[in-house]
Each structure stands twice: as C-alpha cells, then as structure tokens.
C-alpha atoms as a PDB file:
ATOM      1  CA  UNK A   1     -68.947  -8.252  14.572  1.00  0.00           C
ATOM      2  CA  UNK A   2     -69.152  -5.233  16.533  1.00  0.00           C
ATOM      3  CA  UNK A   3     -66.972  -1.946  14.864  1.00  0.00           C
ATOM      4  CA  UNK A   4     -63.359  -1.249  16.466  1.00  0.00           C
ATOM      5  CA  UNK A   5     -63.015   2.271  17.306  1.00  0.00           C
ATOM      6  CA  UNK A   6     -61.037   4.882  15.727  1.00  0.00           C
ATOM      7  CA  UNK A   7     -59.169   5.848  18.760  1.00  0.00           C
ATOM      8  CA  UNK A   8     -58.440   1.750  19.591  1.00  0.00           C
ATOM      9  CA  UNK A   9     -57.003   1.485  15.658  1.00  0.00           C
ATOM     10  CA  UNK A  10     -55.396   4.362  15.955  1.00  0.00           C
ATOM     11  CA  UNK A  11     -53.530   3.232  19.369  1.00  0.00           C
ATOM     12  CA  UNK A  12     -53.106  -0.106  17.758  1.00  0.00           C
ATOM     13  CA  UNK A  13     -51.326   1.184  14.964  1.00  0.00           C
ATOM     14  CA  UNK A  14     -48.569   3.424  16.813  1.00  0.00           C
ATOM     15  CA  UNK A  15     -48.243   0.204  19.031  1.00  0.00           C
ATOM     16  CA  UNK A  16     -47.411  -1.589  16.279  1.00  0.00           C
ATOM     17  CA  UNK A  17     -45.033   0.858  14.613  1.00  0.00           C
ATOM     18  CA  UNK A  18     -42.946   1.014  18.125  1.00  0.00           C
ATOM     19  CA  UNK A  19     -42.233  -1.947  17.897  1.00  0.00           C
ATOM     20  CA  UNK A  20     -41.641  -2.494  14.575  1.00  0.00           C
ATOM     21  CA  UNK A  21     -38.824   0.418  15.131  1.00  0.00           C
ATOM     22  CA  UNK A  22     -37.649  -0.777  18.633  1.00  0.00           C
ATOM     23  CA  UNK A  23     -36.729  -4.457  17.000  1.00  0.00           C
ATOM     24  CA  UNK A  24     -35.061  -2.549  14.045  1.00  0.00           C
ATOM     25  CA  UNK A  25     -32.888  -0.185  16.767  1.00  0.00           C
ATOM     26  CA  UNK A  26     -32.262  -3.612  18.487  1.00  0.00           C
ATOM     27  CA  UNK A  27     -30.810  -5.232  15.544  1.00  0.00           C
ATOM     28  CA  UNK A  28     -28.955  -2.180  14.335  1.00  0.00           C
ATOM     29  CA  UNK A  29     -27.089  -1.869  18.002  1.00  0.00           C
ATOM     30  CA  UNK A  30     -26.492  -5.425  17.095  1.00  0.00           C
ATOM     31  CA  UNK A  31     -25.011  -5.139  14.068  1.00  0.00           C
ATOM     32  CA  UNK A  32     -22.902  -2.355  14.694  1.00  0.00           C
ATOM     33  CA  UNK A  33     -21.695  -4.036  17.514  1.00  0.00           C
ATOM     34  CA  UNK A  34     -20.733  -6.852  15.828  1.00  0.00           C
ATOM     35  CA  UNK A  35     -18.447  -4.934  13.094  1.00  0.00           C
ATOM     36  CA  UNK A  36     -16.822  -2.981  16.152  1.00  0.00           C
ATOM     37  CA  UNK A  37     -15.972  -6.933  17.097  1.00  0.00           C
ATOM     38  CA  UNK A  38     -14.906  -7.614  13.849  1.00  0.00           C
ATOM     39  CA  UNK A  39     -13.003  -4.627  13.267  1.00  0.00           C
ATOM     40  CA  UNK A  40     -11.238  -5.026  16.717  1.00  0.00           C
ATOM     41  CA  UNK A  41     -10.421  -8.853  16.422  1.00  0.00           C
ATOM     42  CA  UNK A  42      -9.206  -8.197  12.825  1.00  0.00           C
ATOM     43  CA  UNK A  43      -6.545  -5.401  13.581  1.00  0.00           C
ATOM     44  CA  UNK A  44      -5.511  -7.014  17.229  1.00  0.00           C
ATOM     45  CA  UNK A  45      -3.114  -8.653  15.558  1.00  0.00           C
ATOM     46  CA  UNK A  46      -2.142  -7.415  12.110  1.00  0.00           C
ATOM     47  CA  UNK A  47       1.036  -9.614  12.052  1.00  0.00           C
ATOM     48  CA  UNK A  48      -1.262 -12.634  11.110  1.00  0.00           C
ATOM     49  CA  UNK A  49      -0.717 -14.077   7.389  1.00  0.00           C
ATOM     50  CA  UNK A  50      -4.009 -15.034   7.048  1.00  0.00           C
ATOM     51  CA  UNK A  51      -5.321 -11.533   6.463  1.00  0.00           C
ATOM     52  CA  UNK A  52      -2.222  -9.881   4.561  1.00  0.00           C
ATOM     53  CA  UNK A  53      -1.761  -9.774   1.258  1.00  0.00           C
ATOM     54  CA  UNK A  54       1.212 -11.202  -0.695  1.00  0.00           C
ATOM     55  CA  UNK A  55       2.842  -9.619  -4.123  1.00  0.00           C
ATOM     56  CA  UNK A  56       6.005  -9.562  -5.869  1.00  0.00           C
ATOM     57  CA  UNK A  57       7.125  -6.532  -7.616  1.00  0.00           C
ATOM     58  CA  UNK A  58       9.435  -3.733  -8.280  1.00  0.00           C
ATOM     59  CA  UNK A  59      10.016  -0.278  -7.346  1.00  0.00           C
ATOM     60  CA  UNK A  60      11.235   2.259 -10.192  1.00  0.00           C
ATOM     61  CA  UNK A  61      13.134   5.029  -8.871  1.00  0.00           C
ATOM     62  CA  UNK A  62      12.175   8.036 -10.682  1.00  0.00           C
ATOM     63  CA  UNK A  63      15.564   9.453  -9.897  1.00  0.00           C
ATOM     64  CA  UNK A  64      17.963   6.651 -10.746  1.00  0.00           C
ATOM     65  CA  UNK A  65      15.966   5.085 -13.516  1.00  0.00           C
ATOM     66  CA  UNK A  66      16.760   2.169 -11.994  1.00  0.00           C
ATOM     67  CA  UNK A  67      15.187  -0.421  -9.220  1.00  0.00           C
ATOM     68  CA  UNK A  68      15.204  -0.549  -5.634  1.00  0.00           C
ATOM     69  CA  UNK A  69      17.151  -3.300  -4.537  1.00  0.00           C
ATOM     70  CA  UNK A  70      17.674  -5.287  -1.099  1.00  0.00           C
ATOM     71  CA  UNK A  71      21.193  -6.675  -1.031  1.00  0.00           C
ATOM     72  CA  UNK A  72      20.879  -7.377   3.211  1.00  0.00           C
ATOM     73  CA  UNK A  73      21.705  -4.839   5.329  1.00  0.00           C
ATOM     74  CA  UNK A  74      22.484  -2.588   2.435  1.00  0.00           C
ATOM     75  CA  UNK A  75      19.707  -0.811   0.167  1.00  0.00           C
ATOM     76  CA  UNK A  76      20.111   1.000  -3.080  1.00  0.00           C
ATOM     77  CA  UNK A  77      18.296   1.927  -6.122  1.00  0.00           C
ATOM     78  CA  UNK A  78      20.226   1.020  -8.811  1.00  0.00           C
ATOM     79  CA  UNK A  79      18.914  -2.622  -9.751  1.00  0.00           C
ATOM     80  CA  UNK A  80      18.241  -3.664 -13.051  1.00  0.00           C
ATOM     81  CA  UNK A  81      15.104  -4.602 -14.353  1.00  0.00           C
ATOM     82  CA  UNK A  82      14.743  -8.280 -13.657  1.00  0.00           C
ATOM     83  CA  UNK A  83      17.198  -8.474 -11.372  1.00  0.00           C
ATOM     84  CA  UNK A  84      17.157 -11.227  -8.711  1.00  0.00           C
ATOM     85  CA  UNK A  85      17.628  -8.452  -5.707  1.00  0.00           C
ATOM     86  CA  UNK A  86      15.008  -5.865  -7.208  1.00  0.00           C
ATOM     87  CA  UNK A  87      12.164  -8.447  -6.558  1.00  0.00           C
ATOM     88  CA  UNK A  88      10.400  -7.234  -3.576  1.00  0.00           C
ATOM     89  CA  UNK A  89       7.942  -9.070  -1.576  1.00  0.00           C
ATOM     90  CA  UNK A  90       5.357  -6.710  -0.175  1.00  0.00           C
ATOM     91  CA  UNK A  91       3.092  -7.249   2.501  1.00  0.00           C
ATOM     92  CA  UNK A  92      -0.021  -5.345   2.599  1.00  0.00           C
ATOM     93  CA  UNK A  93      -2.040  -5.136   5.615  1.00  0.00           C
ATOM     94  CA  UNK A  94      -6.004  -5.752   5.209  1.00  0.00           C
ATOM     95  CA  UNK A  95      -6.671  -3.143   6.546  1.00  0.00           C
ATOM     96  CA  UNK A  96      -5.355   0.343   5.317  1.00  0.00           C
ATOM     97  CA  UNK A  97      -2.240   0.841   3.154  1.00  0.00           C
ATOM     98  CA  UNK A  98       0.376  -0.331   5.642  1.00  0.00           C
ATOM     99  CA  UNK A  99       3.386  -2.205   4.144  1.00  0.00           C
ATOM    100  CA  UNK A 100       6.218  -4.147   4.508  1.00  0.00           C
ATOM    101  CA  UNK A 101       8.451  -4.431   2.323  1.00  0.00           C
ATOM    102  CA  UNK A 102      11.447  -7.118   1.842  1.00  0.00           C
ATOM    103  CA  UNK A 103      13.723  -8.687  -0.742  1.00  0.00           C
ATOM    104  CA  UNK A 104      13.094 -11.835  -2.375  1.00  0.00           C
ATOM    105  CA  UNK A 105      16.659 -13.318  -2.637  1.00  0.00           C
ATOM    106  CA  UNK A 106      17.948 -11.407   0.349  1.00  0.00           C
ATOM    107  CA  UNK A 107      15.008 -12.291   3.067  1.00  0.00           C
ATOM    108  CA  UNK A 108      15.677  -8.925   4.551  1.00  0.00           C
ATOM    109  CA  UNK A 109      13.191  -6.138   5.020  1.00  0.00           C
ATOM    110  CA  UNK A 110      13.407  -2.270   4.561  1.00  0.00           C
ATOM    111  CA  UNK A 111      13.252  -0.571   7.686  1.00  0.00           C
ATOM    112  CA  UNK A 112      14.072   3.170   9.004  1.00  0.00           C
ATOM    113  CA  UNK A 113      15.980   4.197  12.108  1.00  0.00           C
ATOM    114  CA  UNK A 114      14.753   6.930  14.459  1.00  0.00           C
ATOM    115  CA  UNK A 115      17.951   8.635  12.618  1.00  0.00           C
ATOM    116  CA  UNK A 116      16.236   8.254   9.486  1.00  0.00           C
ATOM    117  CA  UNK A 117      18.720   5.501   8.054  1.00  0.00           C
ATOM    118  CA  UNK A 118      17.821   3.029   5.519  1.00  0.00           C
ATOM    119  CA  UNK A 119      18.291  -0.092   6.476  1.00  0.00           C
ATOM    120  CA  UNK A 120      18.219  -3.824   5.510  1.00  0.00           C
ATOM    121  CA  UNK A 121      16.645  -5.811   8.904  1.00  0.00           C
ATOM    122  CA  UNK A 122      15.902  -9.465   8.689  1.00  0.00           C
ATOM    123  CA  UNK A 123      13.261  -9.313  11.333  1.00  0.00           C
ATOM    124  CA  UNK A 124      10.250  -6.718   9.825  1.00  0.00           C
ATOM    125  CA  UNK A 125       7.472  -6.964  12.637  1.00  0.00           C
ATOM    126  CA  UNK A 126       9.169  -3.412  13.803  1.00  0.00           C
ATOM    127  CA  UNK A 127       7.262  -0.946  13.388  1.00  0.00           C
ATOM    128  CA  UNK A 128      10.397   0.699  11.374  1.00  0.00           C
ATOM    129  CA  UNK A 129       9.793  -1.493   9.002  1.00  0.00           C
ATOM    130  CA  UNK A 130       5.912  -0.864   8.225  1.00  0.00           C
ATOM    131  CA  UNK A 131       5.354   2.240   5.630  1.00  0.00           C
ATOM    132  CA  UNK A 132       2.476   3.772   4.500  1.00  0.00           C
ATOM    133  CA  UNK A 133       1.808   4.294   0.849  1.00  0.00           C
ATOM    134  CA  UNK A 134       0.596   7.753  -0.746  1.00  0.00           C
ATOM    135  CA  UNK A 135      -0.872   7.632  -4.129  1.00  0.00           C
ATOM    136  CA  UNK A 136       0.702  10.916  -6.167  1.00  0.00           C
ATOM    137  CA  UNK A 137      -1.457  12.944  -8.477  1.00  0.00           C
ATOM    138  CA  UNK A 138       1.464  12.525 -10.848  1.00  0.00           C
ATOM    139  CA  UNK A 139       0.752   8.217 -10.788  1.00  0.00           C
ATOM    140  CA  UNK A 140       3.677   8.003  -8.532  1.00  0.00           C
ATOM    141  CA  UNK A 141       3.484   6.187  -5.408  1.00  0.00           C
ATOM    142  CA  UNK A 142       5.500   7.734  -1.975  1.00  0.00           C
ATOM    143  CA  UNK A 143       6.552   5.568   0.967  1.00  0.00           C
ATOM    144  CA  UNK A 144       6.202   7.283   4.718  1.00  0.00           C
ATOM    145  CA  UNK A 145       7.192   5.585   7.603  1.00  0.00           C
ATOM    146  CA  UNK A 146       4.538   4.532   9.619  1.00  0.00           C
ATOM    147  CA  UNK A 147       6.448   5.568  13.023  1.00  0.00           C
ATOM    148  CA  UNK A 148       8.438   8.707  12.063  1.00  0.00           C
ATOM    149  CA  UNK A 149       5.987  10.600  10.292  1.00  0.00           C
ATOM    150  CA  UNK A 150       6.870  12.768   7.662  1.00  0.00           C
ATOM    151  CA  UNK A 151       9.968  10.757   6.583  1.00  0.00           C
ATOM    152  CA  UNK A 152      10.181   9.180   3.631  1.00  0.00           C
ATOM    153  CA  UNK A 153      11.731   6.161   1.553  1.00  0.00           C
ATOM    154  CA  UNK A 154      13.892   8.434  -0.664  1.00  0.00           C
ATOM    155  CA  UNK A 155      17.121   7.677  -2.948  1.00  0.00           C
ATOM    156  CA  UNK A 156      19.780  10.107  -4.592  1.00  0.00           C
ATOM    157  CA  UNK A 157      20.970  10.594  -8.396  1.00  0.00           C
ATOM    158  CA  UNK A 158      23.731   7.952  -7.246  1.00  0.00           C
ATOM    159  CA  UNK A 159      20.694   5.152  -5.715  1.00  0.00           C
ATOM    160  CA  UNK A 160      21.771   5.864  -2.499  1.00  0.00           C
ATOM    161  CA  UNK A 161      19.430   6.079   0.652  1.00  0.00           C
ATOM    162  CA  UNK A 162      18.700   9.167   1.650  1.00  0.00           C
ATOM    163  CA  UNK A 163      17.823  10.363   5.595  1.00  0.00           C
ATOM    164  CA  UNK A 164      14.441  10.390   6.188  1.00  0.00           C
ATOM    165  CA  UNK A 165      14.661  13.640   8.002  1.00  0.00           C
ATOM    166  CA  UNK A 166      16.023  14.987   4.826  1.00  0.00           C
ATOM    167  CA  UNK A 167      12.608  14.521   2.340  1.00  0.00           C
ATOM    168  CA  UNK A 168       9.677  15.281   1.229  1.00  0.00           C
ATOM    169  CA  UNK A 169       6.378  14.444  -0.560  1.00  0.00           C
ATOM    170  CA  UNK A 170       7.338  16.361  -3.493  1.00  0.00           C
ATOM    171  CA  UNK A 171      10.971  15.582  -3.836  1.00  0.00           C
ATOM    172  CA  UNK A 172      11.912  13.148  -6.896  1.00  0.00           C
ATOM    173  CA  UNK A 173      13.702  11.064  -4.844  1.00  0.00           C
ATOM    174  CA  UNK A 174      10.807   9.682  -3.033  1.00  0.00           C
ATOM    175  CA  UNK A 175       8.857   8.968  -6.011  1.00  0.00           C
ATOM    176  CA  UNK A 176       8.687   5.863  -7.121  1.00  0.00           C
ATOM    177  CA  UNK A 177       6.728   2.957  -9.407  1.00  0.00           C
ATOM    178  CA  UNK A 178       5.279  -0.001  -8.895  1.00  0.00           C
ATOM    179  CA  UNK A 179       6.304  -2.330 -11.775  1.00  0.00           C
ATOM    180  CA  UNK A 180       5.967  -6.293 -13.236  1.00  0.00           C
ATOM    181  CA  UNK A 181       9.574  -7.988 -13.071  1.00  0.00           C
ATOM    182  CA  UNK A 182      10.854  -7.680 -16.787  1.00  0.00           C
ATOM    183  CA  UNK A 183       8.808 -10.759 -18.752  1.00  0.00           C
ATOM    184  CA  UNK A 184       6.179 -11.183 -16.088  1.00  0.00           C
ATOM    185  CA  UNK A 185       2.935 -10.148 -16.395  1.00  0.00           C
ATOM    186  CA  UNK A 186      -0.097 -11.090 -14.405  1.00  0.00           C
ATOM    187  CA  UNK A 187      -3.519  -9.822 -15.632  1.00  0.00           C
ATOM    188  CA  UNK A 188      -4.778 -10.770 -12.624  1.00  0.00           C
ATOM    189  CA  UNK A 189      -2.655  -7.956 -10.578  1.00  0.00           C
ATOM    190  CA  UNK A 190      -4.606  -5.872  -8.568  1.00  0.00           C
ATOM    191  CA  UNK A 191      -1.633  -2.751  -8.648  1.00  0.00           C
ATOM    192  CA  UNK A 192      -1.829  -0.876 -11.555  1.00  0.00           C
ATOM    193  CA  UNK A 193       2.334  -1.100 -12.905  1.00  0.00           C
ATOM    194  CA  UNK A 194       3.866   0.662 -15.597  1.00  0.00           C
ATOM    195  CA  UNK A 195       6.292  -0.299 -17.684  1.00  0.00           C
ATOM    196  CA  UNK A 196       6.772   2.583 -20.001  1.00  0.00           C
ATOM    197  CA  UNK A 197       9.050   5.095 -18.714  1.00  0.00           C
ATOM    198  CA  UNK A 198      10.276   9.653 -19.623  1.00  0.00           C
ATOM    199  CA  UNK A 199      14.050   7.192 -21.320  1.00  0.00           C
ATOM    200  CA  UNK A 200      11.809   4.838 -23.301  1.00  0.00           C
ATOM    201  CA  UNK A 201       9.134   7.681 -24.657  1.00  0.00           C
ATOM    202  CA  UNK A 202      12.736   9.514 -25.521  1.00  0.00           C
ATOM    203  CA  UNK A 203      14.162   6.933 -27.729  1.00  0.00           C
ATOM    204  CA  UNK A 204      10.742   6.148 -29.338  1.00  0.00           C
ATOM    205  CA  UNK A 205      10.827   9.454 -30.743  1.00  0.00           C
ATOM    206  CA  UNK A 206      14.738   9.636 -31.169  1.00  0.00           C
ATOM    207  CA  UNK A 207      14.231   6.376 -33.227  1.00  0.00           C
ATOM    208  CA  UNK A 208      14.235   6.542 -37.198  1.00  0.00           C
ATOM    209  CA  UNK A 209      11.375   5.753 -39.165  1.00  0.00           C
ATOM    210  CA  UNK A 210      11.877   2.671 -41.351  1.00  0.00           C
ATOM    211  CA  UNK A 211       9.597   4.268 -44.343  1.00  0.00           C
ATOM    212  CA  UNK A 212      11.228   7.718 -44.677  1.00  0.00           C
ATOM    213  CA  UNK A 213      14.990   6.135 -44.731  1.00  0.00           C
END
C-alpha cells in the first residue's frame, strides 16, 4: 500500500480539526441560544405559580421586638409571636430575590405608594407590591422596593410604618428577621430563621443559677 505523504496527513489532520471545532462552535451557538430561550420564556411572565416559590414565615422587627403583621389595609410591627396576622406568605420569584409578601389570615399584600406609604392591597401583581431582599452583614435581612429604589420596608419604636423616602440600609428600622411561627419548625426550610433574639440572650444571663442558690 503505497505511503501517504507528509504534506497530505498533515492537510488531513487540520481538516479534521476544523471541523471537529466548527461542529463544537455550532452546538455552543446552539446551546446558548437555547438558555437565552429559556431565560426569556421563564421571566415573560413571572406572575406564573408554577415557577414561584411558596413559604410561610415571620418577620422580626429589630426595632419593636415584635412581628410584622398584616391586619388589611393596615400594617404594623407589633405582632406576637404566633400570632394568626404575623404569618406571612411570601412569594419568591425563580428568578432573583424578588418578593411578595402577604398575610395569611388577612389575604392582603404589602405594597408601597409612590409617596412611600405602607400599605395593605389585596391585589399584589403591582409592582408596589414586589420587594427585593438584601442580605445584611449583620444576618439581618432589608426589604427595597422593587419600583422606588432606595426605599425601604421600615417600622418605628411604636411598629408603625415608616415613609419609604424616609430610610435607609443601615437604619434599625428596616432590619428585620426571618423566623419559624412559634412551635413550627421545618428542617426542611431552605431560609436560615432565628429564633434567639439581644431580650432572650439578656434574661439568660439575668437568670439565677439553680446550683449557686
């Protein structure tokens, strides 16, 4: 069998190694263009239950001590642990930290104003109603609206709403955790909650000890 020249194997090789590279470019382009698709039919319509995720929780005010609570149109923060209008049903988008947020027992949702307000809507497709959740480097979560930047879910010393043009990242009032309804613990939660708060750390160490009385 006569000997293939150098030049021919050579020439066959980079032939082959085009292609091998123009069929991997092909089915990159093709990939990529299917997650654009994906991404684009996914967030078209972000309203869709299918792809939000459902949890019940509450929302410790590190101002009042207390919960956030959703009476109807009126919002405050001075629930009690447990109690039937602290239990918040939040939506999370798929995508991104978007939320809505809306009482259990009440049906109505937090929303914001373009005055800053807080209010109680029973409708929450708004866009005042989405907010967008900041993770603090002191474990505290903040709440921004999602359509008037810069303002924030915020309550005073007395658990009343404050205006949104009126806070900031770093005030106490806008800091808040996410916690289990007293009793009710899921080990399956994907939130991290705490339960321990500055009052209860207090009156551990305010608290006698039963072997030196």
């Amino acid at each position: 069998m006569p000997r293939i020249p150098d030049v021919l194997q050579s020439t066959y090789k980079l032939c082959l190694h085009f292609l091998v590279f123009y069929f991997q470019l092909q089915e990159s382009q093709q990939s990529s263009a299917d997650f654009r698709f994906y991404i684009e039919n996914h967030t078209r319509n972000p309203d869709d239950l299918s792809r939000k995720q459902i949890r019940i929780y509450q929302l410790y005010s590190r101002t009042t001590g207390k919960h956030v609570q959703i009476l109807g149109k009126k919002i405050n923060a001075n629930g009690d642990d447990g109690g039937k209008y602290a239990l918040l049903v939040v939506e999370t988008e798929t995508f991104g930290s978007h939320i809505r947020i809306k009482g259990k027992e009440s049906g109505y949702y937090i929303c914001m104003n373009k005055n800053g307000k807080i209010i109680g809507k029973l409708n929450g497709r708004n866009q005042e109603c989405v907010f967008i959740e900041e993770f603090l480097e002191n474990n505290y979560t903040a709440l921004v609206s999602a359509k008037y930047k810069g303002w924030y879910l915020g309550f005073n010393r007395k658990g009343r709403p404050k205006k949104g043009s009126r806070t900031t990242q770093t005030q106490q009032e806008v800091h808040f955790m996410k916690r289990h309804p007293k009793g009710k613990v899921d080990p399956l939660e994907e939130f991290r909650f705490t339960t321990v708060t500055k009052r209860t750390r207090r009156a551990r160490r305010l608290k006698p000890n039963s072997k030196t009385s």
